[in-house]
N, C-alpha and C. Protein backbone atom coordinates (compact mmCIF):
# COMPACT_ATOMS: atom_id res chain seq x y z
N UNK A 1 -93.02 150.32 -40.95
CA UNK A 1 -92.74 149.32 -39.97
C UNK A 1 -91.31 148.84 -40.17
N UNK A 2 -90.99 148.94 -39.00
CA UNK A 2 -88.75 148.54 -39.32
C UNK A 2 -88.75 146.91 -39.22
N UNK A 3 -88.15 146.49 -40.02
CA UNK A 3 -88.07 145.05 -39.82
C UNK A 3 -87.00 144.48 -38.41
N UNK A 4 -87.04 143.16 -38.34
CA UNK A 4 -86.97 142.69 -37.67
C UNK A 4 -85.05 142.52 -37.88
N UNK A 5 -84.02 142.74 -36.80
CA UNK A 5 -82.95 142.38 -37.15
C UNK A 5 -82.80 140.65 -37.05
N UNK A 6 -81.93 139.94 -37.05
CA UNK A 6 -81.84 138.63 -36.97
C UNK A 6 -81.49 138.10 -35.58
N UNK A 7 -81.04 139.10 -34.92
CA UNK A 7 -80.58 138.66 -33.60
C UNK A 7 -82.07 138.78 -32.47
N UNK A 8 -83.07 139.70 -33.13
CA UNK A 8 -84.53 139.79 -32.40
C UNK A 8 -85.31 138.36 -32.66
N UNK A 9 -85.09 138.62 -33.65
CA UNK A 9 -85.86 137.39 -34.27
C UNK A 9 -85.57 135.78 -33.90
N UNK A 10 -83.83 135.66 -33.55
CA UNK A 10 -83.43 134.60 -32.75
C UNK A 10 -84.09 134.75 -31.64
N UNK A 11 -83.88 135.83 -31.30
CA UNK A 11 -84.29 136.01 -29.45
C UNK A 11 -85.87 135.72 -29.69
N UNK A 12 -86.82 135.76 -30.47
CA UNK A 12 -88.40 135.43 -30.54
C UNK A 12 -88.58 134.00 -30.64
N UNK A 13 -87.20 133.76 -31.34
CA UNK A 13 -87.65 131.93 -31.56
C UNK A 13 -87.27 131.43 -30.43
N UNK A 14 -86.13 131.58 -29.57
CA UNK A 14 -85.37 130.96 -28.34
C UNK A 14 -86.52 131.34 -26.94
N UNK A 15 -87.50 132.50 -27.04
CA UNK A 15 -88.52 132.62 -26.34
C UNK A 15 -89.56 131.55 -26.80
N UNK A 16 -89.85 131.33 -28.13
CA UNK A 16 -91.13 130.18 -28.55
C UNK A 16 -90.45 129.02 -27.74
N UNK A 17 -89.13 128.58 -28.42
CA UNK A 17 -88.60 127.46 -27.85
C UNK A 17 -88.94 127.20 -25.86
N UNK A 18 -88.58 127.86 -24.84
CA UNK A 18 -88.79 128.04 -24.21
C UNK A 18 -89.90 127.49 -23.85
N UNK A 19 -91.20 128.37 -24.09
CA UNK A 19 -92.44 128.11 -23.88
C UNK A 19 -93.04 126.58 -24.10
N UNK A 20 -92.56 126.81 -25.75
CA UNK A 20 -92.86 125.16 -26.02
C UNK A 20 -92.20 123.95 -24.84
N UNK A 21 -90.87 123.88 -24.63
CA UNK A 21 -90.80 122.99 -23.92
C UNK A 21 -91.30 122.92 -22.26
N UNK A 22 -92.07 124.31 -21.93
CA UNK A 22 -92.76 124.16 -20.46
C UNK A 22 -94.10 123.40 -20.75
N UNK A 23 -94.41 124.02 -21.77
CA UNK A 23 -96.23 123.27 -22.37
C UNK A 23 -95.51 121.60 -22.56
N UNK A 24 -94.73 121.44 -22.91
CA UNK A 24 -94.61 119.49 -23.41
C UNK A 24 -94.02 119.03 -21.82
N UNK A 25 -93.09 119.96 -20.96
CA UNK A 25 -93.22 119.26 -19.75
C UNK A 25 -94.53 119.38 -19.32
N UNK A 26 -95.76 120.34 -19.20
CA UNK A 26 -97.00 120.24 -18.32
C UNK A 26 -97.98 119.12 -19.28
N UNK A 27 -97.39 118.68 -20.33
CA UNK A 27 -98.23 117.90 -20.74
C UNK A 27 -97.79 116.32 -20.61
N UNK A 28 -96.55 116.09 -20.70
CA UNK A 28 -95.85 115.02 -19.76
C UNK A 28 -96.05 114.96 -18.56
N UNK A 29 -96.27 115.78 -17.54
CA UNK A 29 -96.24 115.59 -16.19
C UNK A 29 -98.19 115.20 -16.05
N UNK A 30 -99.11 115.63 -16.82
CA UNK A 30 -100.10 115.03 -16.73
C UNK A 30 -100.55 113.89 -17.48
N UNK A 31 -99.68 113.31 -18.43
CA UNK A 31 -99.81 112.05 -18.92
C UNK A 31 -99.41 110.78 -17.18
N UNK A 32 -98.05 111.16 -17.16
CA UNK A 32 -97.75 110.66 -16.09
C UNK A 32 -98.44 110.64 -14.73
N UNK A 33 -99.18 111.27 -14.60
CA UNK A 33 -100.23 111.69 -13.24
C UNK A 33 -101.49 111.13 -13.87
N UNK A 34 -101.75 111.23 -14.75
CA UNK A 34 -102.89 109.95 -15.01
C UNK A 34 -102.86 108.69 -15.21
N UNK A 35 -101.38 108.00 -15.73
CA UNK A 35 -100.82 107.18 -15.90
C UNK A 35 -100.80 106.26 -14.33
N UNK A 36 -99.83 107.32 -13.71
CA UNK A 36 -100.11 106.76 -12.07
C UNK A 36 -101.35 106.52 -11.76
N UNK A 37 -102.67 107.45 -11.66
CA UNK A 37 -103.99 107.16 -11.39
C UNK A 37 -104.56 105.97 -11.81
N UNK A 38 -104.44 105.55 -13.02
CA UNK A 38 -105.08 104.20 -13.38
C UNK A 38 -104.09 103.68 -12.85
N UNK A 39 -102.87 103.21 -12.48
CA UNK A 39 -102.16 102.05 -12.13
C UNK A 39 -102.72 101.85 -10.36
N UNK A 40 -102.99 102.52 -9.90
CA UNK A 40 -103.19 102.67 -8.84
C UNK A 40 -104.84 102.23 -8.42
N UNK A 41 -105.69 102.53 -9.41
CA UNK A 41 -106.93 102.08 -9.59
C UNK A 41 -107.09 100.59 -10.18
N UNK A 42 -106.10 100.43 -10.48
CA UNK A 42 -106.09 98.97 -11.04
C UNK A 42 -105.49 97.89 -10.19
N UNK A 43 -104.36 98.22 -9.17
CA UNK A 43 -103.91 97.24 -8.19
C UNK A 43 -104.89 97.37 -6.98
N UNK A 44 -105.91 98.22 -6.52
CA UNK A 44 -106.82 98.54 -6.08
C UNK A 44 -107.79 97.14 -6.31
N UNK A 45 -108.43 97.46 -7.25
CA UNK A 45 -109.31 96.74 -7.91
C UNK A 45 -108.94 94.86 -8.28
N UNK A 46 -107.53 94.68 -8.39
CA UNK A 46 -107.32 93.53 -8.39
C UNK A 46 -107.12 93.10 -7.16
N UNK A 47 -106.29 93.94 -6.32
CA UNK A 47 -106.40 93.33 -4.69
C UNK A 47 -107.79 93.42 -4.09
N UNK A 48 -108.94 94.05 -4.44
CA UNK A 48 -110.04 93.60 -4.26
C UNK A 48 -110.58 92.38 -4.90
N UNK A 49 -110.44 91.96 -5.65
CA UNK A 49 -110.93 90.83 -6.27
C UNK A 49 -109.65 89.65 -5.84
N UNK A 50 -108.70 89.91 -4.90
CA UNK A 50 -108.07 88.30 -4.42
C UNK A 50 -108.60 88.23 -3.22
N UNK A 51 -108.81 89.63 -2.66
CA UNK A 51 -109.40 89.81 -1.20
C UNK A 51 -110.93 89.03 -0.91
N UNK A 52 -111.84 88.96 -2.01
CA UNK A 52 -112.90 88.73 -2.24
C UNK A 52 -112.99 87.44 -2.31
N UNK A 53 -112.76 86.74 -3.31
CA UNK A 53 -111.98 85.19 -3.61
C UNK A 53 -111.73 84.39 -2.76
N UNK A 54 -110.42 84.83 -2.42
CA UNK A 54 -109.59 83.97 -1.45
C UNK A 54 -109.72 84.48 0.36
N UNK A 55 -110.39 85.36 0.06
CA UNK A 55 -110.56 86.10 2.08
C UNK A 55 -109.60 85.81 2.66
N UNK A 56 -108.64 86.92 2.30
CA UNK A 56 -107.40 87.22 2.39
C UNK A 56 -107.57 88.19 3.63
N UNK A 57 -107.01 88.55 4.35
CA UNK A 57 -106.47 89.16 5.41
C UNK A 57 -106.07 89.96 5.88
N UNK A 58 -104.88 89.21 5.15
CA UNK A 58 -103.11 90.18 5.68
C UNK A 58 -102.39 90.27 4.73
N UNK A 59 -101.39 90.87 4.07
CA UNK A 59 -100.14 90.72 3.12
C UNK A 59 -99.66 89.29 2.83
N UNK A 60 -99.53 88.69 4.35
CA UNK A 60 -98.70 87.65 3.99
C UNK A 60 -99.06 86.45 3.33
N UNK A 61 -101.13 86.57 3.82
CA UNK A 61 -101.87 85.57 2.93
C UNK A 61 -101.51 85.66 1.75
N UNK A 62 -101.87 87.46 0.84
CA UNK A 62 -101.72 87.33 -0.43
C UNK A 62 -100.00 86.64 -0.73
N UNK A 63 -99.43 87.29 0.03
CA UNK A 63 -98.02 86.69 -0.93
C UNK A 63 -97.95 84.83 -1.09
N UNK A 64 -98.72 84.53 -0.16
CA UNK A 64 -98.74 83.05 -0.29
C UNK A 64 -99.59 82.71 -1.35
N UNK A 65 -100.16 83.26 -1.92
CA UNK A 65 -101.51 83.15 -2.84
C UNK A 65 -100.74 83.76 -4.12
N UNK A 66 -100.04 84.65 -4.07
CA UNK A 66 -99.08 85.06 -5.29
C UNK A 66 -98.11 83.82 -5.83
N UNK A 67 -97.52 83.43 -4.45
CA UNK A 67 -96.25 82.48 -5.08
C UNK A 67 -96.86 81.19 -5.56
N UNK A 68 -98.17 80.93 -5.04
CA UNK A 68 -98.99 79.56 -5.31
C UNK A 68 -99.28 79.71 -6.59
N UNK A 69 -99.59 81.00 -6.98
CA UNK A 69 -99.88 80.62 -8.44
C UNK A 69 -98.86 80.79 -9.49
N UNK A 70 -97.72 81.97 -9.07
CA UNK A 70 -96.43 81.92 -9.34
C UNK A 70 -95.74 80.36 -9.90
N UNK A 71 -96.26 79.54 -8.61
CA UNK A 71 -95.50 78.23 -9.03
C UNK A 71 -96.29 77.38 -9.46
N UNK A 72 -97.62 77.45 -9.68
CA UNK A 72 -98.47 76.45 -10.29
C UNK A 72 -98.06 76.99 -11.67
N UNK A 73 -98.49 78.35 -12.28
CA UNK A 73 -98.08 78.67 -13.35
C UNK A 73 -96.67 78.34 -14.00
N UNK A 74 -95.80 78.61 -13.94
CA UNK A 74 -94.46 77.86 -14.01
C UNK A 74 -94.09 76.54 -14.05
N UNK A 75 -95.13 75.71 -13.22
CA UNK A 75 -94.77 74.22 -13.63
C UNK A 75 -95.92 73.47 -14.68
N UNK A 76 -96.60 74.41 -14.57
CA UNK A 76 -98.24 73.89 -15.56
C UNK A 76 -98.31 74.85 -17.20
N UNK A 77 -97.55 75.93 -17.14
CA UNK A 77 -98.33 76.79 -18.09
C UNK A 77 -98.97 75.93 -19.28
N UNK A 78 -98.64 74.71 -19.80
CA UNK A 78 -100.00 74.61 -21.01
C UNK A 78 -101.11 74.42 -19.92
N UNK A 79 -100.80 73.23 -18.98
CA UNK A 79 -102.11 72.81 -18.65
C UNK A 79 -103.00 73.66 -17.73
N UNK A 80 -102.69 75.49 -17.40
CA UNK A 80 -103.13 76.40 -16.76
C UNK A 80 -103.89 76.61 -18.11
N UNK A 81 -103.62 76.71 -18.94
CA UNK A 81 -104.19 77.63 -20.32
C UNK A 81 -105.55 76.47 -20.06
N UNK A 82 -105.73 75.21 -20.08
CA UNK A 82 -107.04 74.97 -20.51
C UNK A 82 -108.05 74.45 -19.08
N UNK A 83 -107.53 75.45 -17.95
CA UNK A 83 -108.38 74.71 -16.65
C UNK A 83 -109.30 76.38 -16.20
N UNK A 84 -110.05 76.00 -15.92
CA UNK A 84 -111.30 77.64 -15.26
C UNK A 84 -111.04 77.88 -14.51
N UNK A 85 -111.45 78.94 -14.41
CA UNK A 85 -111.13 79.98 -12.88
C UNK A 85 -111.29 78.80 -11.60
N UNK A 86 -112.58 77.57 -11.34
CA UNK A 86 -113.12 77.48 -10.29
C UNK A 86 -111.88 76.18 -9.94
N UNK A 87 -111.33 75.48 -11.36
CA UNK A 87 -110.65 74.37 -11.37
C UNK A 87 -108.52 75.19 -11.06
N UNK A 88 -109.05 75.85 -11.35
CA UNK A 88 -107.57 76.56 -11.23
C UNK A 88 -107.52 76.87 -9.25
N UNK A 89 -108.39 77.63 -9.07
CA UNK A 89 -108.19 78.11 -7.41
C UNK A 89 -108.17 76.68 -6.59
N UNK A 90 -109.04 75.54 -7.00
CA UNK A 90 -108.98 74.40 -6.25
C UNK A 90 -107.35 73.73 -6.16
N UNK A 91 -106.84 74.20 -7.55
CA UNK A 91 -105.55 73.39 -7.51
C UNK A 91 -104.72 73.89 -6.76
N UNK A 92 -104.63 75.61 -6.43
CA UNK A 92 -103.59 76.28 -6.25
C UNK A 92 -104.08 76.27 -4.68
N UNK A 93 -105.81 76.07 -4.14
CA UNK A 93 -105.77 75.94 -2.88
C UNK A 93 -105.18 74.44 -2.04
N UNK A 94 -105.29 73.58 -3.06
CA UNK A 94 -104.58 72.41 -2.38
C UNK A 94 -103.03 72.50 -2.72
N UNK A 95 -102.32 73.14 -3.06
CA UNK A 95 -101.29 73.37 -3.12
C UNK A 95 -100.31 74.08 -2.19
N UNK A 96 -101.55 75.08 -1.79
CA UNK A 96 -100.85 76.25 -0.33
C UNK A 96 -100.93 75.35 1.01
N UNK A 97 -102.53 74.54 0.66
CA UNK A 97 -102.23 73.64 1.58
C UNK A 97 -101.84 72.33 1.92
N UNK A 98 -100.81 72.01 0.72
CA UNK A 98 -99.26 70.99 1.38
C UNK A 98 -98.51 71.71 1.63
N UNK A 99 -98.20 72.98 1.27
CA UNK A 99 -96.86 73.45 1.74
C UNK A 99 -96.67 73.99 3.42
């Protein structure tokens, strides 16, 4: 069996090399494609649950319902930390409705 010269043997590793980095892109490109899938299943699932809640509409309800809590949070954060879900929506619904 003739051995291998050094310049074959580069050329075998620069072929592994190769390969390897198509397998770590197809394995990056499906991290990322599942990555997307749950993010997408998850703003799903939370815009179902403001939709549900608040019987929301349209876009523009939620964005009013975003910035309400946007700015309740921001001017309250301790006193958000110790109020419940049912005491929190009452505040932020009398809030959308002074503005």
């Amino acid at each position: 069996m003739a051995r291998k010269t050094d310049r074959e043997r580069l050329q075998e590793l620069e072929e592994k090399m190769e390969k390897m980095k198509a397998r770590k892109l197809q394995v990056e490109s499906r991290m990322k494609e599942k990555e997307r899938k749950e993010r997408t299943k998850r703003l799903i699932e939370i815009g179902a649950i403001f939709e549900r809640h608040f019987e929301i509409t349209s876009k523009e309800e939620a964005e009013k319902i975003a910035w309400g809590f946007k700015k309740a949070i921001n001017h309250r954060k301790e006193d958000l930390a110790k109020l419940s879900i049912d005491e929190l929506k009452k505040q932020v619904e009398k809030e959308l409705q002074n503005n």
